[in-house]
PDB file of N, CA and C in Angstrom:
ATOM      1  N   UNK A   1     -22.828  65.865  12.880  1.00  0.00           N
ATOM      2  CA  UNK A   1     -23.584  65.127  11.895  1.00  0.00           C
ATOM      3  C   UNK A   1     -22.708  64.772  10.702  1.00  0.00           C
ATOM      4  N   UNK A   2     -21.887  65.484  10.350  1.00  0.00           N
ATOM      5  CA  UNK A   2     -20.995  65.379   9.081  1.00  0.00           C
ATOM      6  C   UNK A   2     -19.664  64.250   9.950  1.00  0.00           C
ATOM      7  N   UNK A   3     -19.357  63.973  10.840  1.00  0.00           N
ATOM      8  CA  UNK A   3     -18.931  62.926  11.520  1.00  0.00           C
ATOM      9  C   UNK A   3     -19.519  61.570  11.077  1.00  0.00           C
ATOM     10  N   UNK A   4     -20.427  61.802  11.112  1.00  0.00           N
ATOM     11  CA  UNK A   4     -21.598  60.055  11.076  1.00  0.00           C
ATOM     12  C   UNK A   4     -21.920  60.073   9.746  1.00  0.00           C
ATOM     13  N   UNK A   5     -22.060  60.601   8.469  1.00  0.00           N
ATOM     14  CA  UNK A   5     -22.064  60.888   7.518  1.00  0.00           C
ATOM     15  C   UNK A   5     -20.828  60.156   7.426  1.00  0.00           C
ATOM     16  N   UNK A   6     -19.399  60.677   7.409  1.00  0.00           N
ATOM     17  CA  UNK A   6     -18.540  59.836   7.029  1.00  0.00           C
ATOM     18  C   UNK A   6     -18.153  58.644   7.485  1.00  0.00           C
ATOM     19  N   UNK A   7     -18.591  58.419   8.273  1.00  0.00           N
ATOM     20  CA  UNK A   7     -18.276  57.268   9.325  1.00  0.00           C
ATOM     21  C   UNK A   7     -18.766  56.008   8.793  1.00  0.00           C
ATOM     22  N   UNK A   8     -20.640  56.303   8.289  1.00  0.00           N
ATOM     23  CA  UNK A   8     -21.360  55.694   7.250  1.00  0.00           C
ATOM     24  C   UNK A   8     -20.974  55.245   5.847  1.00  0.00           C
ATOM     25  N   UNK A   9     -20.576  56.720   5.044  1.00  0.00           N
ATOM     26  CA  UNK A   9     -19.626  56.219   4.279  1.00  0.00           C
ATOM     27  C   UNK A   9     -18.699  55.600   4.099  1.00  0.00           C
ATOM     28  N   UNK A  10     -17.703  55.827   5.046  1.00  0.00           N
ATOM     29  CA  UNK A  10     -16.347  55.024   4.987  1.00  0.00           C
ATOM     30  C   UNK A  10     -16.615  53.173   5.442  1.00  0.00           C
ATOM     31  N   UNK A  11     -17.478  53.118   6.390  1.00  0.00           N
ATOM     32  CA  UNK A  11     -18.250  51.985   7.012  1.00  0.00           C
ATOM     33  C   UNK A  11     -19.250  50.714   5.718  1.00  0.00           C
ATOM     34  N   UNK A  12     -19.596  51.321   4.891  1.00  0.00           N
ATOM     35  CA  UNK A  12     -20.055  50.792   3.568  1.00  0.00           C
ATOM     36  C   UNK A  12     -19.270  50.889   2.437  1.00  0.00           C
ATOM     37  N   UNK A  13     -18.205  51.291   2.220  1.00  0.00           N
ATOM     38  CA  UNK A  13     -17.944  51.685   1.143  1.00  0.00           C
ATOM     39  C   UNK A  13     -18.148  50.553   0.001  1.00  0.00           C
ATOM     40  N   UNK A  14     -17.941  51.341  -1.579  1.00  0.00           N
ATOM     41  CA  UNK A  14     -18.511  50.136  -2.696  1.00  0.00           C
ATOM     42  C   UNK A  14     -17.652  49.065  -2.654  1.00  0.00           C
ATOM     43  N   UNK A  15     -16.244  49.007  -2.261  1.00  0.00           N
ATOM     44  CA  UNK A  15     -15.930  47.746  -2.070  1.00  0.00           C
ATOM     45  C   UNK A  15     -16.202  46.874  -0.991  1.00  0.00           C
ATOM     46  N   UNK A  16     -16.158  47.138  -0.061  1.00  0.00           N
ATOM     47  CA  UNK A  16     -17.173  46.291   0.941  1.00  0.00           C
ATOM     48  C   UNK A  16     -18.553  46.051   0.853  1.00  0.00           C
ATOM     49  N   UNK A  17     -19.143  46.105   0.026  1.00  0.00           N
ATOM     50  CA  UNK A  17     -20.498  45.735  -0.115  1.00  0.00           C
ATOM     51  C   UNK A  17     -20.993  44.295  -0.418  1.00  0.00           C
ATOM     52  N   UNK A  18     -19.675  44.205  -1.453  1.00  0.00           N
ATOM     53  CA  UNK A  18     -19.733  42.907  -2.172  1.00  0.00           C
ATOM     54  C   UNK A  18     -19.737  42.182  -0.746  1.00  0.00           C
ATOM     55  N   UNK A  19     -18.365  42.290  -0.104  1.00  0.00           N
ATOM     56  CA  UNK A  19     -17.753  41.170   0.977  1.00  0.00           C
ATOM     57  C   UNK A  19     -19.075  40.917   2.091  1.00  0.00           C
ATOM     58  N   UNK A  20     -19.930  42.294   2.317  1.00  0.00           N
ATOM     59  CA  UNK A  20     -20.264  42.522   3.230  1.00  0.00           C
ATOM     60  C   UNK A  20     -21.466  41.070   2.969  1.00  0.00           C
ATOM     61  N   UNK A  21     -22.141  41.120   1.857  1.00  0.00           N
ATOM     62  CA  UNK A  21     -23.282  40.414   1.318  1.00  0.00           C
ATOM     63  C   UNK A  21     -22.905  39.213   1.257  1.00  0.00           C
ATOM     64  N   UNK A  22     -21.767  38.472   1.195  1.00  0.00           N
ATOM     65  CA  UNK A  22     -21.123  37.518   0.749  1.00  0.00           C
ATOM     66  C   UNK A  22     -21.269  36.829   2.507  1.00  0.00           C
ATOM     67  N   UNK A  23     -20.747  37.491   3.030  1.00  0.00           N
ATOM     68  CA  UNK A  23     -20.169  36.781   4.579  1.00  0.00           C
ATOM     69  C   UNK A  23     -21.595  36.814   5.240  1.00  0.00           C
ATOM     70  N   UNK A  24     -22.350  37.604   5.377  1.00  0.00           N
ATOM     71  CA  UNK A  24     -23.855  37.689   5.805  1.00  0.00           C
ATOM     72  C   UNK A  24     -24.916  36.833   5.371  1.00  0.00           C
ATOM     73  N   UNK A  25     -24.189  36.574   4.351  1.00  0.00           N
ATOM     74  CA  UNK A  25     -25.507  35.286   3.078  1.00  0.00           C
ATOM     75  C   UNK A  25     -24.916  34.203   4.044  1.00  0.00           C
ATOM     76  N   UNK A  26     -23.717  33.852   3.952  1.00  0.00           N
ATOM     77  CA  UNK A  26     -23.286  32.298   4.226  1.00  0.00           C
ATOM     78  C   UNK A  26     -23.272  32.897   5.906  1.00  0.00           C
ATOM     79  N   UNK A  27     -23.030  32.893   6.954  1.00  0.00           N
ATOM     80  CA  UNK A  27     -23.233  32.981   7.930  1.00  0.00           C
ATOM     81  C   UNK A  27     -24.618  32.945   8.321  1.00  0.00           C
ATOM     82  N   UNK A  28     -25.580  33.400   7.642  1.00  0.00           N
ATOM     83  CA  UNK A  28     -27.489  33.304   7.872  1.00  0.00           C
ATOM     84  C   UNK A  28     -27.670  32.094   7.600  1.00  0.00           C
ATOM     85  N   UNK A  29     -26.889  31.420   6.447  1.00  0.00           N
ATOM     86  CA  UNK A  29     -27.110  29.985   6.284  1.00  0.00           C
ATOM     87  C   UNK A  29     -26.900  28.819   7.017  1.00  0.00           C
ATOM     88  N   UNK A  30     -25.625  29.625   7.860  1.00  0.00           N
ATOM     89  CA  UNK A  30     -25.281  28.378   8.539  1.00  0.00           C
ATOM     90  C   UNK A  30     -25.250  28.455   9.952  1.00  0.00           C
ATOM     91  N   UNK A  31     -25.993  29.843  10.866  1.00  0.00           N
ATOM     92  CA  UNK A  31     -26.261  29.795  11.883  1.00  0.00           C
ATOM     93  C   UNK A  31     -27.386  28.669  12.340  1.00  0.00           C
ATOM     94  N   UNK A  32     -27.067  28.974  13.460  1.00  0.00           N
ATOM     95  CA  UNK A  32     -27.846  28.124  14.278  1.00  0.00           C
ATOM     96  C   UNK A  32     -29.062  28.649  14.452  1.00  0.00           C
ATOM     97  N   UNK A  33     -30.155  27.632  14.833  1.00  0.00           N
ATOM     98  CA  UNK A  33     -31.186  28.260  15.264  1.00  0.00           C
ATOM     99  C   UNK A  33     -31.339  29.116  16.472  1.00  0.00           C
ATOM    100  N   UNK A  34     -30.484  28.289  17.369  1.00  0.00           N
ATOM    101  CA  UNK A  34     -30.746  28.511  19.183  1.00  0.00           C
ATOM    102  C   UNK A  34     -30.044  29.733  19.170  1.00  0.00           C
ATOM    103  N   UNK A  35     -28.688  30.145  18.248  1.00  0.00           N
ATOM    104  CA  UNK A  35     -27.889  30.991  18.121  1.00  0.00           C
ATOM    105  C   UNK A  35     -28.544  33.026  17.961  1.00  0.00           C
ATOM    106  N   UNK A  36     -28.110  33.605  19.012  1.00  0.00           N
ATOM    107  CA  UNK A  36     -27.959  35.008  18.982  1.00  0.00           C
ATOM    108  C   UNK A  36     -27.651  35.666  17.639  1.00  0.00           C
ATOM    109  N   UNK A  37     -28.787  36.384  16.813  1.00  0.00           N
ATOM    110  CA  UNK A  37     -27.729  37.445  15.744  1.00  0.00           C
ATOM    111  C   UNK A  37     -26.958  37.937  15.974  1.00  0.00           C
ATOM    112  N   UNK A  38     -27.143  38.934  16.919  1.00  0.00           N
ATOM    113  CA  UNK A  38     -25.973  39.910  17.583  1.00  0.00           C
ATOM    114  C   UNK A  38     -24.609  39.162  17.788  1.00  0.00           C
ATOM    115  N   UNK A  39     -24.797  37.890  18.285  1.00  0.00           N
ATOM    116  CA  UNK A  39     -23.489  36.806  18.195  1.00  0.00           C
ATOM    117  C   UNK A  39     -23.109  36.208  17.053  1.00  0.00           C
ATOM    118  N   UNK A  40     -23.441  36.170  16.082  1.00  0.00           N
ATOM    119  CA  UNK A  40     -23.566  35.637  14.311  1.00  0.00           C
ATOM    120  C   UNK A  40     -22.945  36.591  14.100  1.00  0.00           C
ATOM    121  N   UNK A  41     -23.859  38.054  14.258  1.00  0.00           N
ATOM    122  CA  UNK A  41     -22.869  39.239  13.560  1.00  0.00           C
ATOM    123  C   UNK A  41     -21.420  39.894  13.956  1.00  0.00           C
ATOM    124  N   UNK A  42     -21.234  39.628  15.164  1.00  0.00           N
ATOM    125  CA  UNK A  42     -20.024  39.540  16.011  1.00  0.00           C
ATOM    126  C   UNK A  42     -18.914  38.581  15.112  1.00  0.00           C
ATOM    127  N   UNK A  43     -19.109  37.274  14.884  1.00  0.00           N
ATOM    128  CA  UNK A  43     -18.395  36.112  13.961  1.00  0.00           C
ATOM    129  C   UNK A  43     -17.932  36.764  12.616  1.00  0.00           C
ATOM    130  N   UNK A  44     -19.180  37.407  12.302  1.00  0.00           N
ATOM    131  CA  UNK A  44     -19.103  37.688  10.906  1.00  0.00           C
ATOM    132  C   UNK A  44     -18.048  39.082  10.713  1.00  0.00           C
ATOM    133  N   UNK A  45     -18.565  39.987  11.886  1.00  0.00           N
ATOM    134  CA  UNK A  45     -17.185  41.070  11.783  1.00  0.00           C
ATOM    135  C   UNK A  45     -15.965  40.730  11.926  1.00  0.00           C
ATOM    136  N   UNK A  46     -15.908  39.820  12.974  1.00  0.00           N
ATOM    137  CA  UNK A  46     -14.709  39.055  12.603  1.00  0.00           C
ATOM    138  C   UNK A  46     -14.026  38.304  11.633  1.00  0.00           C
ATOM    139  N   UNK A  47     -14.808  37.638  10.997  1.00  0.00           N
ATOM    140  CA  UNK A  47     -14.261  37.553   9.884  1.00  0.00           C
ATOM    141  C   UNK A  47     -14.171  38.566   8.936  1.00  0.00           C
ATOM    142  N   UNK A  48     -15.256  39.473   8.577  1.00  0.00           N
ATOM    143  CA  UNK A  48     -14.671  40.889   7.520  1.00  0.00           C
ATOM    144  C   UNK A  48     -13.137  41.478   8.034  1.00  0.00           C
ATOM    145  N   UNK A  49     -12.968  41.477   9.045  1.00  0.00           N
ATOM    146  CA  UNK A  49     -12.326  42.466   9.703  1.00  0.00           C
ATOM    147  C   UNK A  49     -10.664  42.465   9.598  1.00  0.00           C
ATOM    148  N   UNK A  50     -11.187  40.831  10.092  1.00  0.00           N
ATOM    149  CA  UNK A  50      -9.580  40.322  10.852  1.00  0.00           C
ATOM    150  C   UNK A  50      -9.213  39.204   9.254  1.00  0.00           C
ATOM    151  N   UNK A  51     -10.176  38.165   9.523  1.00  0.00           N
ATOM    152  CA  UNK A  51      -9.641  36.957   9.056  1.00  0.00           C
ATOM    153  C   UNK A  51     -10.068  36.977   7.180  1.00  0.00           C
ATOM    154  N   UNK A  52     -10.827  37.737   6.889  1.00  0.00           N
ATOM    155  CA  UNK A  52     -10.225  37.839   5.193  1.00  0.00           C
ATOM    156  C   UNK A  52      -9.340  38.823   4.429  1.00  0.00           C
ATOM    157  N   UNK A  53      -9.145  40.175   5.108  1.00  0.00           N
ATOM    158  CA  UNK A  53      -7.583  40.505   4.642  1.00  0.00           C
ATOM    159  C   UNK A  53      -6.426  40.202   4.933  1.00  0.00           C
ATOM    160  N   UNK A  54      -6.152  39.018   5.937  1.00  0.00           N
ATOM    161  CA  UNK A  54      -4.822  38.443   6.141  1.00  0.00           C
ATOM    162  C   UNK A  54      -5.463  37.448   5.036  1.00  0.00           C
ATOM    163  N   UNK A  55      -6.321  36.245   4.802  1.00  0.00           N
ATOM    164  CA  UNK A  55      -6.619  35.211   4.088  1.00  0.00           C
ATOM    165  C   UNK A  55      -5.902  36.181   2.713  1.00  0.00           C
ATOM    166  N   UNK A  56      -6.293  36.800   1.665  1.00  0.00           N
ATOM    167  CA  UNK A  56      -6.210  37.965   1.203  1.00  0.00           C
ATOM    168  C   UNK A  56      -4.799  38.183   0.904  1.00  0.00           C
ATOM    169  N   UNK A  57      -4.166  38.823   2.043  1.00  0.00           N
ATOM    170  CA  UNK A  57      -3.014  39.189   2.014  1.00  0.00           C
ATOM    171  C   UNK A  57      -1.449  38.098   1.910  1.00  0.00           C
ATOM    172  N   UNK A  58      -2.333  36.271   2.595  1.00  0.00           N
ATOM    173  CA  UNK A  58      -1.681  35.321   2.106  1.00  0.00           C
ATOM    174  C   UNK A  58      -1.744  34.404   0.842  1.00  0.00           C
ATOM    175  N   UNK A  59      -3.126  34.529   0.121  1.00  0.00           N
ATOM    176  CA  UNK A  59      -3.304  33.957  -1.111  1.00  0.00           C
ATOM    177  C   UNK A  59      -2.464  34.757  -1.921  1.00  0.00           C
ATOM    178  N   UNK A  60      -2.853  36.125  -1.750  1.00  0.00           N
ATOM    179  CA  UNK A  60      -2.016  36.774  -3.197  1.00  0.00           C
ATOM    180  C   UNK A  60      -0.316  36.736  -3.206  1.00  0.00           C
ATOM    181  N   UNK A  61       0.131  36.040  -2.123  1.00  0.00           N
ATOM    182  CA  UNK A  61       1.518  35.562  -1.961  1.00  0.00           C
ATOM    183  C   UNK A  61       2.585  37.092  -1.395  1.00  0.00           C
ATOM    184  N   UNK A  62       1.401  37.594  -0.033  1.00  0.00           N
ATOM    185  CA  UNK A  62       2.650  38.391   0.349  1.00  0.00           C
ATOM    186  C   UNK A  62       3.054  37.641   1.316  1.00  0.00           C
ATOM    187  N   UNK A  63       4.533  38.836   1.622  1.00  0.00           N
ATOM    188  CA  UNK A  63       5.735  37.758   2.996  1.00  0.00           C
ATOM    189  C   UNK A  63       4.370  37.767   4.517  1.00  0.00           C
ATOM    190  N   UNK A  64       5.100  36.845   5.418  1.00  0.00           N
ATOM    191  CA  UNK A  64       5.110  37.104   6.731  1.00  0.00           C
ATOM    192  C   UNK A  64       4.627  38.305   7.164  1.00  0.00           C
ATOM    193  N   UNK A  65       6.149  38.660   6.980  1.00  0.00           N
ATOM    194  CA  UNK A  65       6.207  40.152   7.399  1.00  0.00           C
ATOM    195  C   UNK A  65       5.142  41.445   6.875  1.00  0.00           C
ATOM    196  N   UNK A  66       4.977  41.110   6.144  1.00  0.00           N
ATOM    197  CA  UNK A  66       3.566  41.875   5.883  1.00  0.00           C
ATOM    198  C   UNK A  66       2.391  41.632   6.589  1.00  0.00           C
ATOM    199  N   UNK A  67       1.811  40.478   6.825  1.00  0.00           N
ATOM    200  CA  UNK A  67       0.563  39.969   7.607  1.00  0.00           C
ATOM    201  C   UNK A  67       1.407  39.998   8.847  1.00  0.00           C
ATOM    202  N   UNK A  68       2.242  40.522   9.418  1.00  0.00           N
ATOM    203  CA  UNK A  68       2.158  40.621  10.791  1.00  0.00           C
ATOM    204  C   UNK A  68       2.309  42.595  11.102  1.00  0.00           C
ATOM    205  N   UNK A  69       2.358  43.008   9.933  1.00  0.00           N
ATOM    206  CA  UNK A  69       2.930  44.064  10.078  1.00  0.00           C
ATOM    207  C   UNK A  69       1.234  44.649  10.090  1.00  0.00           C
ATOM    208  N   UNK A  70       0.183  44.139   8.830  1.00  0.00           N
ATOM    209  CA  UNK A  70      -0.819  44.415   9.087  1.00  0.00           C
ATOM    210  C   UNK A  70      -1.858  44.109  10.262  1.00  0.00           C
ATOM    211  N   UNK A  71      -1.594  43.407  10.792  1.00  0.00           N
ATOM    212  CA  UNK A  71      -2.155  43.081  12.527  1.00  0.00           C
ATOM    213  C   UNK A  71      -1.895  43.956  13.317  1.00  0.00           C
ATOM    214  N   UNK A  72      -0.378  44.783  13.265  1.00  0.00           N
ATOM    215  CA  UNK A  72      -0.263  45.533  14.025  1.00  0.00           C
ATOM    216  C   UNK A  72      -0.744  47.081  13.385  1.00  0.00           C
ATOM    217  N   UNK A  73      -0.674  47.060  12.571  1.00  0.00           N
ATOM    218  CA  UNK A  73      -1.861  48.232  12.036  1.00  0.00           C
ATOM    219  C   UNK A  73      -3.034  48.083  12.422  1.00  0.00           C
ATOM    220  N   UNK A  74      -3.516  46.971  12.833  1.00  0.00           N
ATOM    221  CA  UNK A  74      -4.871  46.787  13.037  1.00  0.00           C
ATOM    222  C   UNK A  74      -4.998  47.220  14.701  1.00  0.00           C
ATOM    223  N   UNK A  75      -4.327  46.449  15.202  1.00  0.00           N
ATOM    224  CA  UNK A  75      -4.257  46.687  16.716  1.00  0.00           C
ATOM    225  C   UNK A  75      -4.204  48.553  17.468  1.00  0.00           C
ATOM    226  N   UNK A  76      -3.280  48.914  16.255  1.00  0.00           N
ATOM    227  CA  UNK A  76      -2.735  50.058  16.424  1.00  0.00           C
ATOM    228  C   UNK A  76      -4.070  51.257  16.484  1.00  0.00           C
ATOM    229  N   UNK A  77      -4.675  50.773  15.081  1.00  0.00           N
ATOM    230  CA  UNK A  77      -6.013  51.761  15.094  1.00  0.00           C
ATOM    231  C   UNK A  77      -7.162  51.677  15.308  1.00  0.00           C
ATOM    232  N   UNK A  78      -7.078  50.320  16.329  1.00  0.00           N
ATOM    233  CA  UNK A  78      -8.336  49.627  16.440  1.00  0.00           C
ATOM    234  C   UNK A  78      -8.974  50.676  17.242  1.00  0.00           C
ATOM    235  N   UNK A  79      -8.524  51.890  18.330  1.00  0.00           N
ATOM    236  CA  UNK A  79      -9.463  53.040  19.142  1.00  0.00           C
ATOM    237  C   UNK A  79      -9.925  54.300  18.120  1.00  0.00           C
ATOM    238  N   UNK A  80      -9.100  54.075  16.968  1.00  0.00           N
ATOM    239  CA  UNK A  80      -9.447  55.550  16.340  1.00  0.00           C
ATOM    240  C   UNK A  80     -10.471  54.871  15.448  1.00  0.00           C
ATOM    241  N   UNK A  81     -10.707  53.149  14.735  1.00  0.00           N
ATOM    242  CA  UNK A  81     -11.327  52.862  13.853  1.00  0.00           C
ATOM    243  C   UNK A  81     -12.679  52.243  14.660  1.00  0.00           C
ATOM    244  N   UNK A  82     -12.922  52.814  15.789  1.00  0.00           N
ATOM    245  CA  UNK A  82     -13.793  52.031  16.512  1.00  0.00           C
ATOM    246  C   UNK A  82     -15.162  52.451  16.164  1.00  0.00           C
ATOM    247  N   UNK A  83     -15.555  53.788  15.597  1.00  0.00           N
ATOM    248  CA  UNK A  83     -16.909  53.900  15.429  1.00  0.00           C
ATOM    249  C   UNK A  83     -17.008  53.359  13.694  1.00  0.00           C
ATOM    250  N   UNK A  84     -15.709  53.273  12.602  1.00  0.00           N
ATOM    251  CA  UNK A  84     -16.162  52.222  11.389  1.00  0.00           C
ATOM    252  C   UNK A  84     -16.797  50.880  12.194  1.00  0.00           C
ATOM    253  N   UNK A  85     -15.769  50.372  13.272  1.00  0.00           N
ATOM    254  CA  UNK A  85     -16.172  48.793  13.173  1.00  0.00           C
ATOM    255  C   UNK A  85     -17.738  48.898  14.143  1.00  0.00           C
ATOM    256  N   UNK A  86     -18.832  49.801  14.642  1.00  0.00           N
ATOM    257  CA  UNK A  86     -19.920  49.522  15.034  1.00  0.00           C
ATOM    258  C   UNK A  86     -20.493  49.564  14.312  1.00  0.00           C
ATOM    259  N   UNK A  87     -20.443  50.623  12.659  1.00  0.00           N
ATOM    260  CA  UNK A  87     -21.466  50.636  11.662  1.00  0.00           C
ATOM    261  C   UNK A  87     -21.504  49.442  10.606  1.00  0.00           C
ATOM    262  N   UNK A  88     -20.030  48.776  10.932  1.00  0.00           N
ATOM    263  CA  UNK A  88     -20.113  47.864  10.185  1.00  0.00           C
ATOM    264  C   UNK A  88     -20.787  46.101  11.041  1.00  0.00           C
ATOM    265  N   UNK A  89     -20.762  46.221  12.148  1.00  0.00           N
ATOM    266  CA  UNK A  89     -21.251  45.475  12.878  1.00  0.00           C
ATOM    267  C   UNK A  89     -23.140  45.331  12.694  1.00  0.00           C
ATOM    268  N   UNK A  90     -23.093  46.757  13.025  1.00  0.00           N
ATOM    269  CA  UNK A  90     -24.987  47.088  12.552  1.00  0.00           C
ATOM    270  C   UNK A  90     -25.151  46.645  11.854  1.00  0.00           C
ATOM    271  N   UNK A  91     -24.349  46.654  10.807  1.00  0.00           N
ATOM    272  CA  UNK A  91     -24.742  46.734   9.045  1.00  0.00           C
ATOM    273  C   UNK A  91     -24.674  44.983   8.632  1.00  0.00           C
ATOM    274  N   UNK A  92     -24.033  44.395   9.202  1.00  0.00           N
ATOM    275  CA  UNK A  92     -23.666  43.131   8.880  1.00  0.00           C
ATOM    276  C   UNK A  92     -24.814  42.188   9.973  1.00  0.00           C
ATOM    277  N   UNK A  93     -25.199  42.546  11.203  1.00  0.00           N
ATOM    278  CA  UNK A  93     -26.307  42.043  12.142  1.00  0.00           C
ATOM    279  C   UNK A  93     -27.372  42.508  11.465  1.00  0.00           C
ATOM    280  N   UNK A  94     -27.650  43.665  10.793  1.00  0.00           N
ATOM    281  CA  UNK A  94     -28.897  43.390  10.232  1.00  0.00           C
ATOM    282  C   UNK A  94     -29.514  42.665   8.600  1.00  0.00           C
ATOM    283  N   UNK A  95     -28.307  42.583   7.731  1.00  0.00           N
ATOM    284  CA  UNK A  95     -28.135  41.783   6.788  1.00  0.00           C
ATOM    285  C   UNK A  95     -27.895  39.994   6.947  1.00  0.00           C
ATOM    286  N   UNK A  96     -27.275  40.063   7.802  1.00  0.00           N
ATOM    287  CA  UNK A  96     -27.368  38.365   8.583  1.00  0.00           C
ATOM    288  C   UNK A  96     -29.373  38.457   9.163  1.00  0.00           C
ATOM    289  N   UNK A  97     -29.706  38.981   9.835  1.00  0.00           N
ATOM    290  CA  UNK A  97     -31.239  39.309  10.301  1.00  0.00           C
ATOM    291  C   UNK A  97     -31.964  38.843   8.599  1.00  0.00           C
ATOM    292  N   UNK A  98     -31.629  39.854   8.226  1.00  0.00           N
ATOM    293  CA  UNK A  98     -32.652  39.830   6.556  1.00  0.00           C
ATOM    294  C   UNK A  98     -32.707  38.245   6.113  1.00  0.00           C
ATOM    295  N   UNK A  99     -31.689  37.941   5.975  1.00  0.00           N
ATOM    296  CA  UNK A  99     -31.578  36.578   5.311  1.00  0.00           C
ATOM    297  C   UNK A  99     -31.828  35.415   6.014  1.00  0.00           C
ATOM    298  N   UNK A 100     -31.637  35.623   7.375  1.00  0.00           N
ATOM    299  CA  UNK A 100     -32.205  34.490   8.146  1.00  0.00           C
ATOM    300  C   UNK A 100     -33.675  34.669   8.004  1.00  0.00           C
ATOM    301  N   UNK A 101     -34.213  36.188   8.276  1.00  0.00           N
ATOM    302  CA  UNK A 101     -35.877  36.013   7.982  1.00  0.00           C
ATOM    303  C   UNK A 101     -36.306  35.320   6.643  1.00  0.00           C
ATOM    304  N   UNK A 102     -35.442  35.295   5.728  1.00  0.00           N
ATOM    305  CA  UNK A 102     -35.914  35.112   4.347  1.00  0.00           C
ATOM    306  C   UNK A 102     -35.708  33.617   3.945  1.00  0.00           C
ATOM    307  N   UNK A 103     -34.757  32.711   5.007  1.00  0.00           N
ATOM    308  CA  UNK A 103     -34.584  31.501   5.093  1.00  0.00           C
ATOM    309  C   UNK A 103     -35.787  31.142   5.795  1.00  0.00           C
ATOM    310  N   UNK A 104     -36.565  31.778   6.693  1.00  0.00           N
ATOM    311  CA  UNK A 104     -37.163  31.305   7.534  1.00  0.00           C
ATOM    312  C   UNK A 104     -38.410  31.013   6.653  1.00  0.00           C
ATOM    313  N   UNK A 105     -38.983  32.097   6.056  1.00  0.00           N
ATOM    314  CA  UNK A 105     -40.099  32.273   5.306  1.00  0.00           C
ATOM    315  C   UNK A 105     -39.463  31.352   4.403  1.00  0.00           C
ATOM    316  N   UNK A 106     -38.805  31.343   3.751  1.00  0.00           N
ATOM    317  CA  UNK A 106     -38.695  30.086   2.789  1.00  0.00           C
ATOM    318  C   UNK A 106     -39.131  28.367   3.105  1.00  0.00           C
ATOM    319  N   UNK A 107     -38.656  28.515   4.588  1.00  0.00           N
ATOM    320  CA  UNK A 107     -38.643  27.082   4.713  1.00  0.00           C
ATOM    321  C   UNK A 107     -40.173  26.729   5.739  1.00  0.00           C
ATOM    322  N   UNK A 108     -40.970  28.005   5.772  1.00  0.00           N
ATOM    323  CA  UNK A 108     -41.986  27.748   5.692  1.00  0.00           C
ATOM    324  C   UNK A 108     -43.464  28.096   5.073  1.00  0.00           C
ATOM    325  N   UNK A 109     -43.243  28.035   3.750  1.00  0.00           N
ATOM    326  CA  UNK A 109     -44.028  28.059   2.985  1.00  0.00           C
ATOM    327  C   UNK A 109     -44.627  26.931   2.535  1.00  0.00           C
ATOM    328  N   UNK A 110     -45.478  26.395   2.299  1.00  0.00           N
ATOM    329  CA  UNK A 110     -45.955  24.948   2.053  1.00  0.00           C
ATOM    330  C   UNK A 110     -46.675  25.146   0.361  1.00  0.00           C
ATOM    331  N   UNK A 111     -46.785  24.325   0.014  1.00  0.00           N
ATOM    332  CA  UNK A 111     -47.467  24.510  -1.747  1.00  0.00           C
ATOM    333  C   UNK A 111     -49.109  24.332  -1.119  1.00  0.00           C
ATOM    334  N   UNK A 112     -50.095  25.245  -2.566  1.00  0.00           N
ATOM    335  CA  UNK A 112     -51.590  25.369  -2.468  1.00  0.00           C
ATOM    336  C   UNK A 112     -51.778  24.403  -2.749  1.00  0.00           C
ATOM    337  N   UNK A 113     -52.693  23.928  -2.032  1.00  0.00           N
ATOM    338  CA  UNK A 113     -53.323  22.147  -2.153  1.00  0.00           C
ATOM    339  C   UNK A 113     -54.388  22.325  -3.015  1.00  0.00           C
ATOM    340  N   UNK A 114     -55.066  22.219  -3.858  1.00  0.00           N
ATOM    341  CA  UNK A 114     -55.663  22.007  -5.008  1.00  0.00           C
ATOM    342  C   UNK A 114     -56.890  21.131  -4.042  1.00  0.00           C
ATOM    343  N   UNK A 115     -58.292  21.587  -4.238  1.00  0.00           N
ATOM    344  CA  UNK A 115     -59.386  20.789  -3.920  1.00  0.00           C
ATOM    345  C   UNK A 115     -59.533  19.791  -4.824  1.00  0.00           C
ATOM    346  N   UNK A 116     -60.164  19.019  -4.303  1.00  0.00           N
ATOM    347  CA  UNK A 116     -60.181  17.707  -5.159  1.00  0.00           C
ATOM    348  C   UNK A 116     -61.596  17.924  -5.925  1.00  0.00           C
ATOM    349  N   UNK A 117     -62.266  17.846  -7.040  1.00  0.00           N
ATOM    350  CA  UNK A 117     -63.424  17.786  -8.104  1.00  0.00           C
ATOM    351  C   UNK A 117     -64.413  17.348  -6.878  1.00  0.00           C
ATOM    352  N   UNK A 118     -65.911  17.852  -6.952  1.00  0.00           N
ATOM    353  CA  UNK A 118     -66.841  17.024  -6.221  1.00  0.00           C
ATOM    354  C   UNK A 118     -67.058  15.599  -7.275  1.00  0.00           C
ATOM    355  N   UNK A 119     -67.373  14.610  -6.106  1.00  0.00           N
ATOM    356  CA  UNK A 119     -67.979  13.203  -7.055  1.00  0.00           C
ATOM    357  C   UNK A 119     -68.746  13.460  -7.801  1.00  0.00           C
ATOM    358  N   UNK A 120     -69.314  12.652  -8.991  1.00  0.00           N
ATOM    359  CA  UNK A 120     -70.955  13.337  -9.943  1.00  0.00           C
ATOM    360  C   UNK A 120     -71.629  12.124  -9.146  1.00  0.00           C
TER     361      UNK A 120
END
């Protein structure tokens, strides 16, 4: 139990929260209808995962050799980091979920129609 406890923790931590909310907002926005969450949230780990700490690691102007060196860190611990990347998968499929429900209900709500006065 103290396994999954940290796993949770390390899987949310306060700096990923921001990112986490960020990539889940705009991905709910711009899925598809016909489109799978579980496949949205798949995209979206991918992008937390892979494609914004190299983005990241090339804006702030490091070498090459660094973003290739971090890929292979990635590759390297991708079996030992495998139960972070399911909680963060959960965590990001059900926050993509939230916001698509909340797009949904948004975009169908209609305004109270006001009865019209009886004639005198």
């Amino acid at each position: 139990m103290e396994d999954l406890n940290y796993i949770l923790g390390i899987g949310f931590s306060g700096a990923d929260i921001t990112r986490a909310v960020i990539i889940a907002f705009f991905m709910a926005m711009l899925a598809p209808k016909k489109r799978s969450i579980w496949f949205i949230g798949f995209i979206a780990l991918l992008i937390d995962r892979i494609v914004w700490p190299i983005l990241g690691m090339a804006i702030s102007g490091s070498g090459v050799h660094s973003v290739y060196a971090s890929i292979g860190a990635f590759a390297e611990t991708f079996g030992n980091d495998l139960g972070l990347y399911v909680v963060r998968y959960l965590g990001l499929t059900i926050l993509i979920a939230a916001f698509v429900a909340a797009r949904t209900r948004i975009h169908t709500m209609k305004p109270i129609k006001k009865s019209k006065p009886a004639a005198a």
